[in-house]
Protein backbone atom coordinates (compact mmCIF):
# COMPACT_ATOMS: atom_id res chain seq x y z
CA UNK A 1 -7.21 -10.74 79.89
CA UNK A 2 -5.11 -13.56 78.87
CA UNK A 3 -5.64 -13.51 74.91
CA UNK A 4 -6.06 -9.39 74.84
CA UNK A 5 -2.15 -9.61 76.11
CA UNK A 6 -1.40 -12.09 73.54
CA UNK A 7 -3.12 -10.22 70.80
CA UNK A 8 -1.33 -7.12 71.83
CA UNK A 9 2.40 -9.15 72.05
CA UNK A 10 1.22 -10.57 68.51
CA UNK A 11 0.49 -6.83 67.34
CA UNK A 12 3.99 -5.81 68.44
CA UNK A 13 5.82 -8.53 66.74
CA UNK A 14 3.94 -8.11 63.33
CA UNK A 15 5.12 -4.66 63.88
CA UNK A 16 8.64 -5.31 63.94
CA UNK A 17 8.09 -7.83 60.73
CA UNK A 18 6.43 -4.94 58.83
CA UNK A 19 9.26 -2.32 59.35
CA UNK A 20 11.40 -4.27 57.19
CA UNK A 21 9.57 -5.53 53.50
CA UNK A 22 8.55 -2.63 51.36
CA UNK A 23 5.78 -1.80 49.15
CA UNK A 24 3.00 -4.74 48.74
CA UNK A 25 4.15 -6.87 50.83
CA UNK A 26 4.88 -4.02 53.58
CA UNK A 27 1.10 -3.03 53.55
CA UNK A 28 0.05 -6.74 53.27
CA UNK A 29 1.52 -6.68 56.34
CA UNK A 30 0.82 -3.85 58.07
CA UNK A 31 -3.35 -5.03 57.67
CA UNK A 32 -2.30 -7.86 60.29
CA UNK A 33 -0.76 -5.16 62.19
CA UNK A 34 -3.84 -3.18 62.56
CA UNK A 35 -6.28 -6.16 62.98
CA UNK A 36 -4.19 -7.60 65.75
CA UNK A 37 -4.33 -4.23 67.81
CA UNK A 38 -8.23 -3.94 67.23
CA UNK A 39 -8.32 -7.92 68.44
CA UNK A 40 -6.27 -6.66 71.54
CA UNK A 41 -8.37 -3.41 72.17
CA UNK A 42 -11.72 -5.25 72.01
CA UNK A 43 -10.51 -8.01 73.88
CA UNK A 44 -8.95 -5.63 76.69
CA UNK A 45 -11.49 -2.53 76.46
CA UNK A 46 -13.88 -4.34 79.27
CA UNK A 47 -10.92 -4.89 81.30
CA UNK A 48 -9.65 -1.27 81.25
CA UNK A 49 -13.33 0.49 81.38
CA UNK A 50 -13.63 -2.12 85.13
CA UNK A 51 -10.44 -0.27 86.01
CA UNK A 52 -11.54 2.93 85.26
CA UNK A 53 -14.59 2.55 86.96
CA UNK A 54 -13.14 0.97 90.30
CA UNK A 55 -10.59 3.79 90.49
CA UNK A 56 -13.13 6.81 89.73
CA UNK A 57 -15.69 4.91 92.43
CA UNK A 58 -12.69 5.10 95.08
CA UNK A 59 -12.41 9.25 94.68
């Protein structure tokens, strides 16, 4: 779970640097944005799918 949350925190901060720069270097940018929130979802998706499954098992 460790490096999902530190994808996601990197994902957030690249987001902050890309609201500034505009046009190339904005979307150069914004690609890191994107890949760092796809690292983050596959790295958390197995954590959040045990989750769901604990909770809907307890209903």
């Amino acid at each position: 779970m460790g490096l999902g949350m530190v994808a996601a925190t990197g994902g957030v901060v690249l987001t902050v640097v890309a609201a500034n720069p505009s046009g190339e270097n904005g979307a150069n940018t914004v690609f890191g944005v994107v890949m760092c929130f796809l690292v983050a979802i596959a790295l958390l998706g197995p954590w959040a799918a045990r989750i769901a499954a604990g909770y809907s098992a307890c209903r």
